[in-house]
Protein backbone atom coordinates (compact mmCIF):
# COMPACT_ATOMS: atom_id res chain seq x y z
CA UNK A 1 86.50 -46.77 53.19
CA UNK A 2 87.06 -49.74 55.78
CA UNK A 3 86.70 -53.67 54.91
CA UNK A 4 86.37 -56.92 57.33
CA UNK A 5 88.76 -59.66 56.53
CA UNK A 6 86.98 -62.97 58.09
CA UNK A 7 89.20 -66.15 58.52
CA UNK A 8 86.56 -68.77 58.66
CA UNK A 9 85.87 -72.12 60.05
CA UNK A 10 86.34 -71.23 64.25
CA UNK A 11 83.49 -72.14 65.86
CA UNK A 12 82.00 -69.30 67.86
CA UNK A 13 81.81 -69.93 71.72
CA UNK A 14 80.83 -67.69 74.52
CA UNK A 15 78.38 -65.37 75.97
CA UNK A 16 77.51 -62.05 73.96
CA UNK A 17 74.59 -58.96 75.43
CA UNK A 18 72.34 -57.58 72.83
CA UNK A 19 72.33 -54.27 72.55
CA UNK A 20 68.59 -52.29 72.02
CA UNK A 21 66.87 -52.34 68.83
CA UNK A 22 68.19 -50.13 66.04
CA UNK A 23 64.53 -49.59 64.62
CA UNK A 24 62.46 -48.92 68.30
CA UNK A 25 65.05 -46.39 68.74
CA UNK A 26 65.02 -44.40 65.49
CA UNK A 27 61.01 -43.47 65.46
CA UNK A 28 61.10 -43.26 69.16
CA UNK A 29 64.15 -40.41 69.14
CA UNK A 30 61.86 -38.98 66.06
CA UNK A 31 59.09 -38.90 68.85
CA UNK A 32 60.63 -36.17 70.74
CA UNK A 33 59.39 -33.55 68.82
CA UNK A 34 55.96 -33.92 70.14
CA UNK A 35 56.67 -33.49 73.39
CA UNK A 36 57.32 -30.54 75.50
CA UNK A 37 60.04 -31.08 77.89
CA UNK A 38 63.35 -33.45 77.94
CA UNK A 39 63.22 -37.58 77.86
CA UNK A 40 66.12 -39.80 78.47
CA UNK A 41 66.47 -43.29 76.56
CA UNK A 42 68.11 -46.12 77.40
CA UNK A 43 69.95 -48.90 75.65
CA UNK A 44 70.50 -46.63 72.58
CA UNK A 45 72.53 -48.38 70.28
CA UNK A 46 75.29 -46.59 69.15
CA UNK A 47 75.40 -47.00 65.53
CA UNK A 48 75.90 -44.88 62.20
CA UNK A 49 71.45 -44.75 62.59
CA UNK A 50 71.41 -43.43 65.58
CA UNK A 51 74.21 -41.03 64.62
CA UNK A 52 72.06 -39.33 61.59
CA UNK A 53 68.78 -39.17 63.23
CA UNK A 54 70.67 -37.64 66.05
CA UNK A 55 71.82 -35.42 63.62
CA UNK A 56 68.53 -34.78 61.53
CA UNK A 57 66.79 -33.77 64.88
CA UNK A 58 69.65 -31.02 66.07
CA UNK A 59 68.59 -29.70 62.48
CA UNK A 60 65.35 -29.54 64.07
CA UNK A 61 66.10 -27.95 67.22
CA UNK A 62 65.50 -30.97 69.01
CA UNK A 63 69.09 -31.68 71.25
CA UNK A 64 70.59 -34.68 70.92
CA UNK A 65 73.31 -35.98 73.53
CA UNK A 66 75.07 -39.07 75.25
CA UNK A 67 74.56 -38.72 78.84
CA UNK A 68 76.19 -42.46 79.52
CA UNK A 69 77.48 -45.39 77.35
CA UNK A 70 74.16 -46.25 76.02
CA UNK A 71 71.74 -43.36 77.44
CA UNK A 72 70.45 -40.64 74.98
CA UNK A 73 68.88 -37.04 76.21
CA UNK A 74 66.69 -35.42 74.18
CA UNK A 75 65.46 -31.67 75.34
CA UNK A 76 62.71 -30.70 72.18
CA UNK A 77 62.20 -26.99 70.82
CA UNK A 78 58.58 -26.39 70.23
CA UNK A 79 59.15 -23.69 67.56
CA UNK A 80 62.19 -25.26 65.95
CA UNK A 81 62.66 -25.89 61.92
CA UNK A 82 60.14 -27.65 59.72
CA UNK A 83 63.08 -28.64 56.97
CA UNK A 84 65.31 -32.00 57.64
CA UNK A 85 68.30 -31.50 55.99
CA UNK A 86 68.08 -33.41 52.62
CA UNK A 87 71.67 -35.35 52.70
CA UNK A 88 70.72 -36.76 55.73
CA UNK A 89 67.25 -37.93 54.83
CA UNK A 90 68.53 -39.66 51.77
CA UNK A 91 71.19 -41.79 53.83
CA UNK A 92 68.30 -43.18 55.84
CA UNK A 93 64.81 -44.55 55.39
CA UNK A 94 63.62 -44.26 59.00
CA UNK A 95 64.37 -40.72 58.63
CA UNK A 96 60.76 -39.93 57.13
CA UNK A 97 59.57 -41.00 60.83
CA UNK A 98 60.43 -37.08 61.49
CA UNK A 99 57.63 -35.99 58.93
CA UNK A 100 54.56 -37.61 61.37
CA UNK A 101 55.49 -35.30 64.45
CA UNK A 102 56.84 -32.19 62.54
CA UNK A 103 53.26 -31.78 60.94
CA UNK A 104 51.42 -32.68 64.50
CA UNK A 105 53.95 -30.31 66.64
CA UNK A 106 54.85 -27.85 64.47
CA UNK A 107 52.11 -27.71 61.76
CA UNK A 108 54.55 -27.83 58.90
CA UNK A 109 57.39 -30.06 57.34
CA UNK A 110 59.87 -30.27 54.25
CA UNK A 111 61.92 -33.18 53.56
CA UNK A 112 63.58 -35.25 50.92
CA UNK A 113 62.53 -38.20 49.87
CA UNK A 114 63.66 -40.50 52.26
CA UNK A 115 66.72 -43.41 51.30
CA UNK A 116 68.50 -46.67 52.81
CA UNK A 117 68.86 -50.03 52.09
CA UNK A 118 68.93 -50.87 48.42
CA UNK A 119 66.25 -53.58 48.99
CA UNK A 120 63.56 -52.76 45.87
CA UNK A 121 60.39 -50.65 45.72
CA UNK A 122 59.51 -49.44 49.24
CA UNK A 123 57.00 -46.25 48.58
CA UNK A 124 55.63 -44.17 51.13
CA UNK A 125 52.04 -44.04 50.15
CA UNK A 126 50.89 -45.42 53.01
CA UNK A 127 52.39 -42.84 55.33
CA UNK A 128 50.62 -40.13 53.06
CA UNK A 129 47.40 -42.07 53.26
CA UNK A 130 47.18 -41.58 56.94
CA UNK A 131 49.11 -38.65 57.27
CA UNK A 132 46.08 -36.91 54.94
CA UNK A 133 43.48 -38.59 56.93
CA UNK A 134 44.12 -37.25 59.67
CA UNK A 135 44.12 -33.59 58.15
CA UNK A 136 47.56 -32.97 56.67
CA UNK A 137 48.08 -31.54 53.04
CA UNK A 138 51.11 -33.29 51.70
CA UNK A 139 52.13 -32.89 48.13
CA UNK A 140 55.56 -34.80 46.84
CA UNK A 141 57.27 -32.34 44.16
CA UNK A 142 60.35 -34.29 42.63
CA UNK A 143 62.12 -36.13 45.19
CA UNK A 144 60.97 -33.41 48.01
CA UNK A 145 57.62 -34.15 50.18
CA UNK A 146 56.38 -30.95 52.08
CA UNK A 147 53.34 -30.65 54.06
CA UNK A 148 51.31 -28.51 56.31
CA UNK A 149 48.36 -29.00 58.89
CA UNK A 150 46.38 -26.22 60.89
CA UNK A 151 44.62 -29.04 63.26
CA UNK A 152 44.98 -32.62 62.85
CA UNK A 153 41.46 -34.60 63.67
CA UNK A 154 41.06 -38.20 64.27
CA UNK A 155 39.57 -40.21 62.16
CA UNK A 156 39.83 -44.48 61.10
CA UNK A 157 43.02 -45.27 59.13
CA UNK A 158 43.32 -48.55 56.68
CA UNK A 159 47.06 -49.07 56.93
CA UNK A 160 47.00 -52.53 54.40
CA UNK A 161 49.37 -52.68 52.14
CA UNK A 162 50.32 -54.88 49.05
CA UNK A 163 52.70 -56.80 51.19
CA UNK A 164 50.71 -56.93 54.79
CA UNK A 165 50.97 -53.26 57.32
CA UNK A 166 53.79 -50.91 56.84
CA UNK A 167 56.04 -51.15 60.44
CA UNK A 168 57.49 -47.21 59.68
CA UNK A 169 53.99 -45.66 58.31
CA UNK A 170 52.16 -47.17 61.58
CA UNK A 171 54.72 -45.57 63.51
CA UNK A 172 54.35 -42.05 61.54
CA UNK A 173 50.47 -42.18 61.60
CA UNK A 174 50.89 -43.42 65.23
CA UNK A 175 53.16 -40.40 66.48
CA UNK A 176 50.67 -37.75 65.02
CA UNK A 177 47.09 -38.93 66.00
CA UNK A 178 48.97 -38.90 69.57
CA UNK A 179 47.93 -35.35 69.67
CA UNK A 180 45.21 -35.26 67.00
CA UNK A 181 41.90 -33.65 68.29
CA UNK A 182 39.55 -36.59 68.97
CA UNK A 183 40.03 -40.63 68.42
CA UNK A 184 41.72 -42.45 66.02
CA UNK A 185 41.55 -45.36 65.24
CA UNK A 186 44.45 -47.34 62.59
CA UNK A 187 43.23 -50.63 60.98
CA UNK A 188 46.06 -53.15 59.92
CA UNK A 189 48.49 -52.00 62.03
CA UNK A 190 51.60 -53.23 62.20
CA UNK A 191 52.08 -55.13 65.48
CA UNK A 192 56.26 -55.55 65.10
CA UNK A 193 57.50 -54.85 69.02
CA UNK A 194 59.52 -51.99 68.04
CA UNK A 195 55.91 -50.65 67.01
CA UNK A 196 54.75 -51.28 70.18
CA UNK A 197 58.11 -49.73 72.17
CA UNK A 198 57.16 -46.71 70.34
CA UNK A 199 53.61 -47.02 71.81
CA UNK A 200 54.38 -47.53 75.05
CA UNK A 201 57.10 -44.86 74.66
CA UNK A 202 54.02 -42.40 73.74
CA UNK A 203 51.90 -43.53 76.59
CA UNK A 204 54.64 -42.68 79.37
CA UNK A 205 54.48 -39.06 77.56
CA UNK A 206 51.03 -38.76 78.41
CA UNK A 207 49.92 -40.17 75.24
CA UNK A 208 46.02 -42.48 75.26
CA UNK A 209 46.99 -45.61 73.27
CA UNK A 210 45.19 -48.71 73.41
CA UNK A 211 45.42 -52.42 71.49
CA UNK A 212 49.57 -52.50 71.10
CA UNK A 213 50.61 -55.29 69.88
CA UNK A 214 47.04 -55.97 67.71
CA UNK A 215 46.42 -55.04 64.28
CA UNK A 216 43.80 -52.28 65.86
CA UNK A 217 45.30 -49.16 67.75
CA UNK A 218 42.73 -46.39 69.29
CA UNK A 219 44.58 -43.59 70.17
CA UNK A 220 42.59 -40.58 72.12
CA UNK A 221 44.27 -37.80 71.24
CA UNK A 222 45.63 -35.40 74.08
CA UNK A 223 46.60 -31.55 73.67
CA UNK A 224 50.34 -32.21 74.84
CA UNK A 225 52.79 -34.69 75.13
CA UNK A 226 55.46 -34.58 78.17
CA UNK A 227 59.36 -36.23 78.39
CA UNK A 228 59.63 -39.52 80.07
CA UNK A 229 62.30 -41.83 80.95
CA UNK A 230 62.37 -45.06 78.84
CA UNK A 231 64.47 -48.22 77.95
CA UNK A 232 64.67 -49.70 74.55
CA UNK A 233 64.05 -53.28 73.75
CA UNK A 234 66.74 -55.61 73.14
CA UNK A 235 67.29 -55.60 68.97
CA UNK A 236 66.00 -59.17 67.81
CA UNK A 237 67.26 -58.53 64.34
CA UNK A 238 70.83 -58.63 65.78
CA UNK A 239 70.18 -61.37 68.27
CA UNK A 240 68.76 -63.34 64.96
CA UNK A 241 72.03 -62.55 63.45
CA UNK A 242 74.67 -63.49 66.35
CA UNK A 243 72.15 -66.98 66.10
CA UNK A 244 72.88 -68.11 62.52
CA UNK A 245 76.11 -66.76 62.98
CA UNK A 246 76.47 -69.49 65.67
CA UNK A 247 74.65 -72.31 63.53
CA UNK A 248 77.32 -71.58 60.84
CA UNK A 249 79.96 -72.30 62.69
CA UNK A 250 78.77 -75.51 64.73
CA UNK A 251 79.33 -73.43 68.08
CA UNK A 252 77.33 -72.46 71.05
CA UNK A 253 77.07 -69.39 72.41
CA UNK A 254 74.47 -67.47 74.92
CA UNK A 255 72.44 -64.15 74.03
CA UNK A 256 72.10 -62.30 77.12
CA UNK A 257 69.52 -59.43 77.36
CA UNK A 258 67.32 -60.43 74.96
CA UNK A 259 63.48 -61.13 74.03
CA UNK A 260 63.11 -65.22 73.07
CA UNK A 261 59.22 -64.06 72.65
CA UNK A 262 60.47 -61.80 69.71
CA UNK A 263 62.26 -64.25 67.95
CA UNK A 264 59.57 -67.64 68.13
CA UNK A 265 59.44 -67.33 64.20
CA UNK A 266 63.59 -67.11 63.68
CA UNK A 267 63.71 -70.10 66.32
CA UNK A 268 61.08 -72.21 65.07
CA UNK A 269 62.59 -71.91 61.43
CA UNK A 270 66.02 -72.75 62.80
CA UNK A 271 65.06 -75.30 64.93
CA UNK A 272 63.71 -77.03 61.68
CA UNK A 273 67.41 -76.66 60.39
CA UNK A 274 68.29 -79.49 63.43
CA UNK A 275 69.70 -76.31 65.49
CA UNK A 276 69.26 -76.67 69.30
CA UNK A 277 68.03 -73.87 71.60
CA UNK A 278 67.75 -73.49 75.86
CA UNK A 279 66.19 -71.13 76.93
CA UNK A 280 66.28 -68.99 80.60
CA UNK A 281 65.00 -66.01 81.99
CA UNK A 282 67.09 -63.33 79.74
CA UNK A 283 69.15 -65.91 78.03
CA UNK A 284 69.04 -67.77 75.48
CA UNK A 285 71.73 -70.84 74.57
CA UNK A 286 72.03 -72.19 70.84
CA UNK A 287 74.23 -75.08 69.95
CA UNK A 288 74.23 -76.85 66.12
CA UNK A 289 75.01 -80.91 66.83
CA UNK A 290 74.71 -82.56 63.42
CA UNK A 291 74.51 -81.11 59.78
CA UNK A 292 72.57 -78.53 59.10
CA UNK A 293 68.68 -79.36 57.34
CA UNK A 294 67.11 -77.87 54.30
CA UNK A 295 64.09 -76.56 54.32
CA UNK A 296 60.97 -73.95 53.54
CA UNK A 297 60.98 -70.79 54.54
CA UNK A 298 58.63 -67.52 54.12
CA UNK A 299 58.79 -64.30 55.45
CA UNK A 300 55.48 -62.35 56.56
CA UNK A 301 55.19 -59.42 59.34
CA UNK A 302 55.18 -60.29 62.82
CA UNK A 303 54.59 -62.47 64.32
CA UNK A 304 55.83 -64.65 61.22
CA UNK A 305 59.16 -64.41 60.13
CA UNK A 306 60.81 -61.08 59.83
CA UNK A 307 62.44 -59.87 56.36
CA UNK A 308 65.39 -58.71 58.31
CA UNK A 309 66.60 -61.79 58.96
CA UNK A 310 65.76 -63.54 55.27
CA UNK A 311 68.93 -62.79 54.09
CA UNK A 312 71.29 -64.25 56.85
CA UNK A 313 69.05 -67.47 57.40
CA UNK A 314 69.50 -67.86 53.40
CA UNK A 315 73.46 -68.01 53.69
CA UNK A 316 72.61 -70.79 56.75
CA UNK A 317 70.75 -72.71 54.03
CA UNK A 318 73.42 -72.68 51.91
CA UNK A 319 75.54 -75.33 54.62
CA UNK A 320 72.51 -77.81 53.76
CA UNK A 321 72.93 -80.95 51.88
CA UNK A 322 69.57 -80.54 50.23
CA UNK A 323 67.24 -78.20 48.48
CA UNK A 324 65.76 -75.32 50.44
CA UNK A 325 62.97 -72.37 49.21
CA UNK A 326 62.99 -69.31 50.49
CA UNK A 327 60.27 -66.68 49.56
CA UNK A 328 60.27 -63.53 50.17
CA UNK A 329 56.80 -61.64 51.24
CA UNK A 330 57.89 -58.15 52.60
CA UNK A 331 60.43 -57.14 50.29
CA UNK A 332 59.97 -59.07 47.26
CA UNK A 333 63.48 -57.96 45.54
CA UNK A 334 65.26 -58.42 48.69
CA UNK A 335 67.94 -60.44 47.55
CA UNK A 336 71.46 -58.23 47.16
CA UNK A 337 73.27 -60.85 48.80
CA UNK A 338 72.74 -63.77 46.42
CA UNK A 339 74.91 -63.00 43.90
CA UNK A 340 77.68 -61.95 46.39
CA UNK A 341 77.08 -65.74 48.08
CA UNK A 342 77.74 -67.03 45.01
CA UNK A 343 80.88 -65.99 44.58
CA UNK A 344 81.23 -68.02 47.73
CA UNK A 345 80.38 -71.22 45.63
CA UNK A 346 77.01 -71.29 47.05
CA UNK A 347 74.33 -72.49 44.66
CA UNK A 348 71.01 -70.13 44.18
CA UNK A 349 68.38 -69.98 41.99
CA UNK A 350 66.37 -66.27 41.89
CA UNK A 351 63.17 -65.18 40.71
CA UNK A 352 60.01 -63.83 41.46
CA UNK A 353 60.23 -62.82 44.89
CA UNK A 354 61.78 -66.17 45.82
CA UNK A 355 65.04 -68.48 45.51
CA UNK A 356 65.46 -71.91 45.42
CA UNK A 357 68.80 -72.90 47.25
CA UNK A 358 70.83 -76.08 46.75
CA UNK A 359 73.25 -76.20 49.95
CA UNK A 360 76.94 -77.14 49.06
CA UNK A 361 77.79 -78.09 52.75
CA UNK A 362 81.01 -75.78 52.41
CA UNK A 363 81.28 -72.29 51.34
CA UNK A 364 85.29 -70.66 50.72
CA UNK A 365 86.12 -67.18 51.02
CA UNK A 366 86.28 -64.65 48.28
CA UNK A 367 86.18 -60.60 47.94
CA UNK A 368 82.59 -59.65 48.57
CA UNK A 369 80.71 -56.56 49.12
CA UNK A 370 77.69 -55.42 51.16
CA UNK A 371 75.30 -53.43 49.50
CA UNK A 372 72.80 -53.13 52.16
CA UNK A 373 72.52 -53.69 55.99
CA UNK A 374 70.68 -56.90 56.66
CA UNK A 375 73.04 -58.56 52.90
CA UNK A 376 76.06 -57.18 54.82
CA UNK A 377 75.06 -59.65 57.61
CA UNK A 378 74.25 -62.26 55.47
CA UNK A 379 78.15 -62.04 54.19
CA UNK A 380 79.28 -62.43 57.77
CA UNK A 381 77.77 -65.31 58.48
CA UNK A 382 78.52 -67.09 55.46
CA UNK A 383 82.49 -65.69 55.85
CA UNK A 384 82.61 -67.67 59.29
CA UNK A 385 81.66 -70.84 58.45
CA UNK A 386 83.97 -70.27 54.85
CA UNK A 387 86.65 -71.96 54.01
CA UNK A 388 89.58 -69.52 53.85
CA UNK A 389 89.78 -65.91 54.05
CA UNK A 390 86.82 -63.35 53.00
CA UNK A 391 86.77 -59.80 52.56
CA UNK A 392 83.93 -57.93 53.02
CA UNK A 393 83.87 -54.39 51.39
CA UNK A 394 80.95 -52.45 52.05
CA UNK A 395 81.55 -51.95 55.78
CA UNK A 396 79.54 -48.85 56.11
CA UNK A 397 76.29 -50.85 55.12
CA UNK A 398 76.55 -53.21 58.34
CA UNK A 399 77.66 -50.42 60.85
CA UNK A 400 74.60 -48.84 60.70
CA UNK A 401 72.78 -51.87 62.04
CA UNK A 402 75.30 -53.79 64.25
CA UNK A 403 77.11 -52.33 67.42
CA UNK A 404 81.06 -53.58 67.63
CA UNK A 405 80.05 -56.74 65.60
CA UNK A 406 83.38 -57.54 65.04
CA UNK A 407 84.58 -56.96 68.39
CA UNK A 408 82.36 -58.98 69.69
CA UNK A 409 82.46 -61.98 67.02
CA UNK A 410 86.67 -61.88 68.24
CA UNK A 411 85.29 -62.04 71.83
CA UNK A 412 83.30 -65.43 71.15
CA UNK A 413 86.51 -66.63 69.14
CA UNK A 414 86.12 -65.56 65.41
CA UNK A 415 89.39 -64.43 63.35
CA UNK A 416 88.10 -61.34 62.35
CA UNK A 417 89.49 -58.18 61.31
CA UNK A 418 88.81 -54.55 60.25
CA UNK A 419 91.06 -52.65 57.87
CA UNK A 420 91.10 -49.67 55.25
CA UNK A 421 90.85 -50.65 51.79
CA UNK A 422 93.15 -50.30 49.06
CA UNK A 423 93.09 -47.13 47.02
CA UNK A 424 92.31 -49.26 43.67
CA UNK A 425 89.17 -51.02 45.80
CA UNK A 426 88.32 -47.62 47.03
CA UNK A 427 88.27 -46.03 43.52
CA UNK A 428 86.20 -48.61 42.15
CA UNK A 429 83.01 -48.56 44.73
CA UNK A 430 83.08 -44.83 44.37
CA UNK A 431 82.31 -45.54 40.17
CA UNK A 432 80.15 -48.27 41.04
């Protein structure tokens, strides 16, 4: 097992390219099953993800391989396996996207329950509501969901959830009314843009997909689905990160390659905070010149402002001089990272689905570990703006979300480093 050692306080300075988005990717490499000849992606990220869906679909006959330094081929099998091997599925939530095209493609699937980030309750009823709707009999024995379907059929879909549209169900439901018989139409959908990559993915198969990026998606079904050639968007979640990682530190640095139209909720809320932003064509500049500013902040889906990056705006808040709220209304118990914060002498209050933050001005390093992706990220932005050396255990937790993050935080001027941990350290996550 690997940890980062962060030597904080250098302010981060330079210009940094986002890589594509970690979750357009995943559904949209589960997408290949439903088509009929090869596709090649661009801007894959290559991350621990990518690596087990990769994985997960040569189980399912579907080939999987690098064809450049960020280009993916995928070549499909149209009478491949039905079962995704359980270990896998249980490393990785977006895994369950698989289950959607298995049972349009193949008429059949068998797969654990799907796992991930420890972030609370995140049930897949939804993706079962639709999933049935459209004509699939899915029955969940244990921790095992298996499912067949002789002819899927349109029909309308209320995707509404307790917490607002479910990003992963809409794609599932999406992927197989793409070749349901008839129209479908999906109510509350969820209108995040890696949704809509996966949309217009679908469409340059051959796929009849109207309304992306609105709550209300009629899809005509079609009888097949060809390979296309398609580039990912740029990842806002990690273009979020690299810009409160930049905040923390009182530098200024330039995203290259990015979306600024994805991220109006994570700018807005920052540029409360007295952060500065320029933006170009591609590019977008952010400089911090004065103390940072508490304030109120709520997540929602997009367009409001995403859950993935609650956790690494909350270690921002924590360089305040005043008292911030944060509430949290996607993933309610969302909130791994607080108590590792604290052991960076930051000053949090938790409860019901919220925190109230008093900001200390100065955080100082400490041992801490990442228990999920987006709480991992939170730890390395609060490490470079520490006072002092942190070590961040848990490393496997951010890889699967950020591409070279250290290498690249070095680039811009961090003193950052990765390392194996000690035996006792190792011994005592494994019991944990």
């Amino acid at each position: 097992m690997e940890r980062i050692v962060v030597r904080g306080g250098r302010p981060l300075i330079g210009t940094v390219r986002i890589s594509g988005a970690k979750n357009a990717a995943l559904p949209i490499m589960a997408a290949a099953i439903l088509t009929d000849s090869p596709s090649v992606l661009h801007r894959v990220p290559r991350l621990t993800d990518v690596a087990t869906i990769s994985t997960i679909l040569r189980a399912l006959g579907v080939s999987a391989e690098w064809i450049g330094p960020d280009s993916l081929r995928l070549v499909p099998s149209r009478n491949g396996p039905v079962e995704a091997p359980s270990h896998l599925v249980r490393q990785m939530r977006s895994s369950i996207c698989v289950l959607g095209p298995l049972l349009a493609m193949r008429g059949a699937a068998r797969m654990a329950t799907p796992g991930g980030c420890v972030i609370g309750d995140r049930p897949i009823d939804l993706h079962l509501k639709g999933l049935n709707a459209l004509g699939a009999r899915i029955e969940i024995n244990g921790a095992h969901i298996s499912g067949r379907a002789d002819r899927l059929r349109g029909t309308s879909i209320d995707l509404k959830g307790p917490y607002g549209s479910t990003v992963l169900g809409t794609a599932n439901v999406l992927m197989a009314a793409a070749l349901a018989e008839g129209r479908t139409l999906i109510k509350h959908a969820a209108c995040e843009p890696e949704v809509q990559d996966l949309a217009r993915f679908l469409n340059g198969c051959g796929a009849h997909i109207r309304g992306i990026g609105t709550p209300t998606l009629v899809i005509e079904g079609v009888k097949s689905l060809h390979g296309t050639e398609h580039t990912i968007i740029p990842d806002r979640i990690e273009a979020g990160t690299f810009l409160a990682a930049a905040a923390s530190t009182g530098g200024e640095i330039t995203l290259e390659g990015l979306r600024a139209d994805h991220l109006r909720a994570v700018i807005e809320a920052m540029g409360r905070m007295g952060v500065e932003f320029h933006e170009a064509e591609d590019a977008l500049t952010v400089r911090r010149p004065g103390p940072l500013q508490a304030i109120g902040l709520a997540t929602s889906p997009y367009p409001g402002l995403p859950t993935d990056m609650q956790p690494q705006l909350s270690a921002l808040l924590c360089l305040t001089r005043g008292i911030s709220t944060v509430r949290e209304g996607v993933h309610p118990c969302r909130f791994t990272h607080v108590g590792e914060l604290q052991r960076m002498g930051a000053r949090i209050v938790q409860g019901d689905g919220q925190t109230i933050i008093e900001g200390v001005g100065q955080l100082h390093g400490a041992h801490v570990t990442a228990a999920d992706l987006r709480g991992g990220a939170a730890l390395m932005v609060a490490a470079l703006a520490a006072d002092g050396e942190t070590t961040i255990s848990g490393v496997d937790q951010i890889d699967r979300g950020y591409q070279t993050l250290e290498e690249r935080l070095t680039m811009l001027g961090a003193d950052i480093s990765r390392s194996e941990a000690p035996p006792a350290e190792q011994r005592h996550r494994k019991s944990a």
